[in-house]
N, C-alpha and C. Protein backbone atom coordinates (compact mmCIF):
# COMPACT_ATOMS: atom_id res chain seq x y z
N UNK A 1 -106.09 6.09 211.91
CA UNK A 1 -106.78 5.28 212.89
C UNK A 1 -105.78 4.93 214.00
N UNK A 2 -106.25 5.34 215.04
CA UNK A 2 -105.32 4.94 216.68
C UNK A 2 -105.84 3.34 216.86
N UNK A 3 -104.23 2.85 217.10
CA UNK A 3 -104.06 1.54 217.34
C UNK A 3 -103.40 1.30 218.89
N UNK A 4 -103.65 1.25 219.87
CA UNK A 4 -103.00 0.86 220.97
C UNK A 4 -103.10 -0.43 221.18
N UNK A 5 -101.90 -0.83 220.34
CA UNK A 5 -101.55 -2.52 220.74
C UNK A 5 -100.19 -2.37 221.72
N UNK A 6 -100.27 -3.42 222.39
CA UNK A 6 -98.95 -3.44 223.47
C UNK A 6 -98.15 -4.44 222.69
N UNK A 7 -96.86 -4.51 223.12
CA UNK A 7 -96.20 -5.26 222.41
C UNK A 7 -94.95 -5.76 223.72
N UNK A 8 -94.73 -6.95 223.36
CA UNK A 8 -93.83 -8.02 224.37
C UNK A 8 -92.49 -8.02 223.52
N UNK A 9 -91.70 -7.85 224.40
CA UNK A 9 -89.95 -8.20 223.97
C UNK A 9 -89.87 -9.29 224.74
N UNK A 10 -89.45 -10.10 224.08
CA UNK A 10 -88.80 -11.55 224.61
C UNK A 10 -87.59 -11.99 224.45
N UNK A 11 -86.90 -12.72 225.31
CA UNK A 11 -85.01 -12.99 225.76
C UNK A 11 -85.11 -14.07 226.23
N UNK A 12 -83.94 -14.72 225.80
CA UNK A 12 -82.71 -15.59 225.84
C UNK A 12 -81.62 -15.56 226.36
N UNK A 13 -81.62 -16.01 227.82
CA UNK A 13 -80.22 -15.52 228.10
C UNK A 13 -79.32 -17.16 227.75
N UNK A 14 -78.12 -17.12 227.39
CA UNK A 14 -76.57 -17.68 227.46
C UNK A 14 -76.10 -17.01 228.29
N UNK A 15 -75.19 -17.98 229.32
CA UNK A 15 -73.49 -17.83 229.38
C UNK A 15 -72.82 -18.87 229.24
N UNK A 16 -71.73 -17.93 228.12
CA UNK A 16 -70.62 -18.64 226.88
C UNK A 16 -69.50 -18.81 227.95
N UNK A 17 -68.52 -19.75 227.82
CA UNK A 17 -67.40 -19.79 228.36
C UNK A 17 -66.49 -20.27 226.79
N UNK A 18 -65.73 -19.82 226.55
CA UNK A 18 -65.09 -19.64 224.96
C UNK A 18 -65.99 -19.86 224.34
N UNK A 19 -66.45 -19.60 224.12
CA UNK A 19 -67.82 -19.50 222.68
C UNK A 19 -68.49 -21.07 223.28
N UNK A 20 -68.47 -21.64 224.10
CA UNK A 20 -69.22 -22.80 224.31
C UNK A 20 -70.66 -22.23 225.21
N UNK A 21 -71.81 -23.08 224.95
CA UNK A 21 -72.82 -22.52 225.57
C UNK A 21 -72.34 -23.31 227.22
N UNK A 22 -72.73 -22.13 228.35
CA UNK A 22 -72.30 -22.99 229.90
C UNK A 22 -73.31 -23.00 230.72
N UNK A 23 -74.47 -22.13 230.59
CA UNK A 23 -75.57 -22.00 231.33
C UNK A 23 -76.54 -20.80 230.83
N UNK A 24 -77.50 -22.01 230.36
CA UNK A 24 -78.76 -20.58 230.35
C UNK A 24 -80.23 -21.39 230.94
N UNK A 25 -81.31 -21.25 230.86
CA UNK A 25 -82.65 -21.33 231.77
C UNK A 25 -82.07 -22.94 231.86
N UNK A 26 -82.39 -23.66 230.41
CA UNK A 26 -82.90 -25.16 231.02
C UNK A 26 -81.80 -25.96 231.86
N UNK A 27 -80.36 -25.28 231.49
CA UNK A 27 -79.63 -26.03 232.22
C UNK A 27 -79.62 -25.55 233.84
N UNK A 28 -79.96 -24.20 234.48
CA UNK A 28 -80.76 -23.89 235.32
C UNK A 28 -81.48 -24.56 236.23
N UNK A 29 -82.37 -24.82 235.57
CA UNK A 29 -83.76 -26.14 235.83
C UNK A 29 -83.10 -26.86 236.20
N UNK A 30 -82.13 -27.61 235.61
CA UNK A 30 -81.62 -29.11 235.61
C UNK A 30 -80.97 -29.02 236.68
N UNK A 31 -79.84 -28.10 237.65
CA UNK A 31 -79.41 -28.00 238.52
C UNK A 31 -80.56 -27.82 239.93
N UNK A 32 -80.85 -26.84 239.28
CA UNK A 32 -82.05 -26.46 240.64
C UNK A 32 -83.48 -28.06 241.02
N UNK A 33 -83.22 -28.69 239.95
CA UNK A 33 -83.98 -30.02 240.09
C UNK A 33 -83.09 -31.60 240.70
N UNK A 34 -81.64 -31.20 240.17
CA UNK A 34 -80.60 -31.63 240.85
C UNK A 34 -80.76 -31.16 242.49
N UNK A 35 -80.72 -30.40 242.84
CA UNK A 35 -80.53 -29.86 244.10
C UNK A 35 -81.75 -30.48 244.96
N UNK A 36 -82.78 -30.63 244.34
CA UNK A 36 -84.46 -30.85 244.84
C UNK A 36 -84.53 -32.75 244.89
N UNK A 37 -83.65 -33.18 244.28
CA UNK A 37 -83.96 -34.31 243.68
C UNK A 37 -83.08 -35.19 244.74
N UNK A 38 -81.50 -35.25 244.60
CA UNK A 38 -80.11 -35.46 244.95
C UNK A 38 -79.84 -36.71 243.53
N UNK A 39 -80.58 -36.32 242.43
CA UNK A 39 -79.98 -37.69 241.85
C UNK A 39 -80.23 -36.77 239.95
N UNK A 40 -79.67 -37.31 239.51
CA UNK A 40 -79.27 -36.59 237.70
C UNK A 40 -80.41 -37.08 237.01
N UNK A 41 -80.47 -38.76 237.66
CA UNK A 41 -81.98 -39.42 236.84
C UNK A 41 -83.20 -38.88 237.32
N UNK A 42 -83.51 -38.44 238.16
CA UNK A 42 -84.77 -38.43 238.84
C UNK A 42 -84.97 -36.64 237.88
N UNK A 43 -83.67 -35.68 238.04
CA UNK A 43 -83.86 -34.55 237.42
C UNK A 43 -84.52 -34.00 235.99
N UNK A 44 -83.83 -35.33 235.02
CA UNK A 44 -83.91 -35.88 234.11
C UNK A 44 -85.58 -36.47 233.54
N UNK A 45 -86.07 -37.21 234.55
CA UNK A 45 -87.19 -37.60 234.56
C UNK A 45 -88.00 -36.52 234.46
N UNK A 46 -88.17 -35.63 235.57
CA UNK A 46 -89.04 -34.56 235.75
C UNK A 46 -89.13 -33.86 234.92
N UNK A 47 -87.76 -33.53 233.78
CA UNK A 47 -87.69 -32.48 232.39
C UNK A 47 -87.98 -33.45 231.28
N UNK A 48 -88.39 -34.38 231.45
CA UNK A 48 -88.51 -35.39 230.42
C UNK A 48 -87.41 -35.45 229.41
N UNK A 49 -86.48 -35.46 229.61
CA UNK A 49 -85.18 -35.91 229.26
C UNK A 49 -84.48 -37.08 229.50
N UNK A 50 -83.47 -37.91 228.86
CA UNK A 50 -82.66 -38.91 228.91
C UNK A 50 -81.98 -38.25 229.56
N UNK A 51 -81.47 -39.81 230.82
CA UNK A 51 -80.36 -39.41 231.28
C UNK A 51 -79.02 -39.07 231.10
N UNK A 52 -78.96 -39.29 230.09
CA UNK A 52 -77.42 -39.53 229.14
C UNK A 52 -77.19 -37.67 228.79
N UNK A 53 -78.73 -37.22 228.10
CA UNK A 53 -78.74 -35.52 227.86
C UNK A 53 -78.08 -35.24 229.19
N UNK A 54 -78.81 -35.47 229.72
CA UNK A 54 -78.78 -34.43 231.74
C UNK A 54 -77.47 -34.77 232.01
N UNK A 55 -76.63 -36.14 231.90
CA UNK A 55 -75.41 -36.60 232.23
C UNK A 55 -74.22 -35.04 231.11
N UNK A 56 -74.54 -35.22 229.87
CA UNK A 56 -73.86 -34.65 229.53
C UNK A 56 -73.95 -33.26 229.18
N UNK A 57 -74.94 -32.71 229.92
CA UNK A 57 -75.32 -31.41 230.30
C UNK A 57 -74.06 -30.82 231.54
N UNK A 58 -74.27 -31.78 232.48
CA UNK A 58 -74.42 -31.65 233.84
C UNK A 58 -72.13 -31.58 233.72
N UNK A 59 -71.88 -32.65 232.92
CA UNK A 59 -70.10 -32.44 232.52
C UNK A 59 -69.72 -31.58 231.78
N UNK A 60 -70.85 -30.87 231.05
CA UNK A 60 -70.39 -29.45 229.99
C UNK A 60 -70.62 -28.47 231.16
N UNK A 61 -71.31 -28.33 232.19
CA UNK A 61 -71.27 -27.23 232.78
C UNK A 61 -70.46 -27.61 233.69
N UNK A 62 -69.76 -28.34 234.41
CA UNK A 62 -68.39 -28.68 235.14
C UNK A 62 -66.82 -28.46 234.23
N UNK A 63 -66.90 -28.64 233.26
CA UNK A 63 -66.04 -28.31 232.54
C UNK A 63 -65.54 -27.20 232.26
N UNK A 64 -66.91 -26.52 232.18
CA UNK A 64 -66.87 -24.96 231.62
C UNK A 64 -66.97 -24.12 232.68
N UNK A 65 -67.09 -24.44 233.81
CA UNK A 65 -67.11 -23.56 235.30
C UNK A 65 -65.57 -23.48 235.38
N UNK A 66 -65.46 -22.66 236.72
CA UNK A 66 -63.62 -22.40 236.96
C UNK A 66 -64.03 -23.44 238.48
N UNK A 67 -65.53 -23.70 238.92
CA UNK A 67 -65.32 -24.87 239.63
C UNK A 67 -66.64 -26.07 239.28
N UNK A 68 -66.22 -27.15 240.23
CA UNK A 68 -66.97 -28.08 240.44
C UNK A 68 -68.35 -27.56 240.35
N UNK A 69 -69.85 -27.48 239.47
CA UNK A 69 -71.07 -27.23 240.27
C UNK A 69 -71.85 -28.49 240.50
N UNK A 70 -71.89 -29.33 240.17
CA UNK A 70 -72.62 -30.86 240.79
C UNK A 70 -71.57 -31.79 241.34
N UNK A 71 -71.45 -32.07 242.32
CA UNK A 71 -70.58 -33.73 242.74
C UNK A 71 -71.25 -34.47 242.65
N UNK A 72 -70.92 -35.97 242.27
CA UNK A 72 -71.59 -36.58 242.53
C UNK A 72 -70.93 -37.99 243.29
N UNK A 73 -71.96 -38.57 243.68
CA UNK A 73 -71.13 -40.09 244.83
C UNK A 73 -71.60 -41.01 244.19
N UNK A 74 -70.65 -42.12 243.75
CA UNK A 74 -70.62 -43.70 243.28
C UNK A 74 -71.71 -44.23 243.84
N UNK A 75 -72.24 -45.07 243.35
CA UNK A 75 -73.44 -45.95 243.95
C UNK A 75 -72.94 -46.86 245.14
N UNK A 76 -73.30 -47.55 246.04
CA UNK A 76 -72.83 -48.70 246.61
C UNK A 76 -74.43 -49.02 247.77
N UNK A 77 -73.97 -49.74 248.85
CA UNK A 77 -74.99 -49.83 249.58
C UNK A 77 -76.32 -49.21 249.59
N UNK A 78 -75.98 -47.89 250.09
CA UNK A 78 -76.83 -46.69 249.99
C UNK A 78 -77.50 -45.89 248.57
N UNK A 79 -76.80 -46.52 247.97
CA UNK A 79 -77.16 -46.01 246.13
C UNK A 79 -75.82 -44.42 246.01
N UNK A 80 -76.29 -44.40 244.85
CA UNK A 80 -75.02 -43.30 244.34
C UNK A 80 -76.22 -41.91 245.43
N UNK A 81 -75.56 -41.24 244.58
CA UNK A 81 -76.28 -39.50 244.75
C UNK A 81 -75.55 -38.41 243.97
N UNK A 82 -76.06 -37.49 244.08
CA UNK A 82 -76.02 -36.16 243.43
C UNK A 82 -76.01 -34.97 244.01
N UNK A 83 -74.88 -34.27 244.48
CA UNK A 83 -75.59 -32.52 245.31
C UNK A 83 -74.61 -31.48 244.47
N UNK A 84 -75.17 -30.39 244.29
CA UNK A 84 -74.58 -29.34 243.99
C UNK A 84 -74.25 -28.71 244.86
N UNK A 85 -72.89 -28.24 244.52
CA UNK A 85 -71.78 -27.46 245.37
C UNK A 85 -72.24 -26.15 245.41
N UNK A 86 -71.43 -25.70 246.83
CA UNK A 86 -71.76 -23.97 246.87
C UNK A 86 -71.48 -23.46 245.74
N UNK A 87 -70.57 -23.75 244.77
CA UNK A 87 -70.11 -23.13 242.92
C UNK A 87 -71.64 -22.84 242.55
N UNK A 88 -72.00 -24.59 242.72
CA UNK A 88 -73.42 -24.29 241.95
C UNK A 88 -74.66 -23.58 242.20
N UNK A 89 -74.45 -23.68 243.54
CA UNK A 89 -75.74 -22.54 243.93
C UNK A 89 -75.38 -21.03 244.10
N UNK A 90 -74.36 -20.65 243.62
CA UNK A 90 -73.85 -19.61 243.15
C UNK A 90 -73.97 -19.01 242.10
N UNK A 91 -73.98 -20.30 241.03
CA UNK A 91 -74.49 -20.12 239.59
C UNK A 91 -75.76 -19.73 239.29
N UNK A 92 -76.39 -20.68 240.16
CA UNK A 92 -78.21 -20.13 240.00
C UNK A 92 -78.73 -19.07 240.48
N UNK A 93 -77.93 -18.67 241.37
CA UNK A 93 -78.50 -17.44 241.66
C UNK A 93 -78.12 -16.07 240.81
N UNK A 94 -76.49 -16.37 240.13
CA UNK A 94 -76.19 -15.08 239.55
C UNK A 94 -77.27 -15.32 238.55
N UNK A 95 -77.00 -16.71 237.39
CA UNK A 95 -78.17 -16.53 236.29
C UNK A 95 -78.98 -16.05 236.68
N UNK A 96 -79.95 -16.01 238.22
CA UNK A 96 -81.67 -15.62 238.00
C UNK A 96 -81.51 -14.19 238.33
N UNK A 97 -80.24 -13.70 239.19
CA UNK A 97 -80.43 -12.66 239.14
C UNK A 97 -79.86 -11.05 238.39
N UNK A 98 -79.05 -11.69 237.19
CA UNK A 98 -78.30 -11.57 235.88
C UNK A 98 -80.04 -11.03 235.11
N UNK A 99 -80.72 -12.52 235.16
CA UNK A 99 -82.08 -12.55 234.45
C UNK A 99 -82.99 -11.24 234.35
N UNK A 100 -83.15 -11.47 236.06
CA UNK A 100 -83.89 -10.36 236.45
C UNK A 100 -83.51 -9.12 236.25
N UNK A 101 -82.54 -9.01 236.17
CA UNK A 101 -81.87 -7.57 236.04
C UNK A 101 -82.40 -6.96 234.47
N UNK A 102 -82.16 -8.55 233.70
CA UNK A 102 -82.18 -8.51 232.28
C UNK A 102 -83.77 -7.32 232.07
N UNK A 103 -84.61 -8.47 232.49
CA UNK A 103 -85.89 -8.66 232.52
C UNK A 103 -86.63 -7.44 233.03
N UNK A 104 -86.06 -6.77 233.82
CA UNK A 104 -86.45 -5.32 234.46
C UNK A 104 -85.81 -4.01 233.07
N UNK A 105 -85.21 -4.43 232.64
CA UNK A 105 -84.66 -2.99 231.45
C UNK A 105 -85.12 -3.57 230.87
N UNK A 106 -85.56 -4.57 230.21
CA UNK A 106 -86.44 -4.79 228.79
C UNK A 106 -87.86 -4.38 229.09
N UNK A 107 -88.25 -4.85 230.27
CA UNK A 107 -89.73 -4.26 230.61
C UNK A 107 -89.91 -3.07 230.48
N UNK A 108 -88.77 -2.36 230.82
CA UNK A 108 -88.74 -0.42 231.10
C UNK A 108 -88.85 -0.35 229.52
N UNK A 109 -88.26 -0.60 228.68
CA UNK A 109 -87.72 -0.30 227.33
C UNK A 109 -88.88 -0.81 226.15
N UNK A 110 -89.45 -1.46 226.59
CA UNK A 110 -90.64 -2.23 226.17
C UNK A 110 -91.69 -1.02 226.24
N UNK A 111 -91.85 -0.62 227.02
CA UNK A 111 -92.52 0.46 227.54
C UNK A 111 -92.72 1.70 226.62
N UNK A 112 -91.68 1.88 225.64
CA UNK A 112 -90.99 3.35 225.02
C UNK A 112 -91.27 2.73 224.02
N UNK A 113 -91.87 1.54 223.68
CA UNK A 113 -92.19 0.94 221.88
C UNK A 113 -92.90 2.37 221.40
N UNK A 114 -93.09 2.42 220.58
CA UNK A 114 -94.20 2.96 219.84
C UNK A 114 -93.88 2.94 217.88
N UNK A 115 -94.57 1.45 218.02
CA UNK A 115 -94.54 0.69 216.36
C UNK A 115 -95.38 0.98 215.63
């Protein structure tokens, strides 16, 4: 009996900096919502996350970069803020387009199933 079922490959991307996780989708999000936002809480909010997660998201991927990707400014008059550095919008773009790259040979390869 002929069965033509299609079948989906699905991925996960990481990038490790010494075996530490440094960026994959959600921390992604969190920058690119950083960038949209100018503030860690408001980013935080929108992913329904504590700020404290997003805080110590946001110092594991500064740590683990070779630069700065979020600065951020002290509160005072004007209130604190939040912007990501050219590092960081550097980052988001290799991840999405690392992704895509991913995402285009699994589609091709996906293609050649036959289970």
């Amino acid at each position: 009996m002929a069965n033509n079922k299609k079948y989906d490959v699905r991925f996960r991307i990481w990038f490790y900096s010494n075996d530490d996780k440094f960026l994959g989708k959600g921390r992604v999000e969190l920058l690119e919502r950083i960038k949209n936002t100018g503030s860690i809480s408001s980013a935080a909010k929108e992913m329904k996350m504590s700020y404290r997660q997003a805080w110590q998201m946001v110092n594991e991927m500064n740590e683990r970069a070779n630069e700065t990707l979020v600065q951020k400014s002290l509160g005072g008059k004007g209130g604190g803020g939040t912007c990501i550095t050219e590092a960081g919008l550097k980052a988001i773009e290799a991840f999405h387009e690392f992704e895509e790259k991913v995402k285009q040979f699994i589609e091709s390869e996906a293609k050649k199933l036959n289970l």
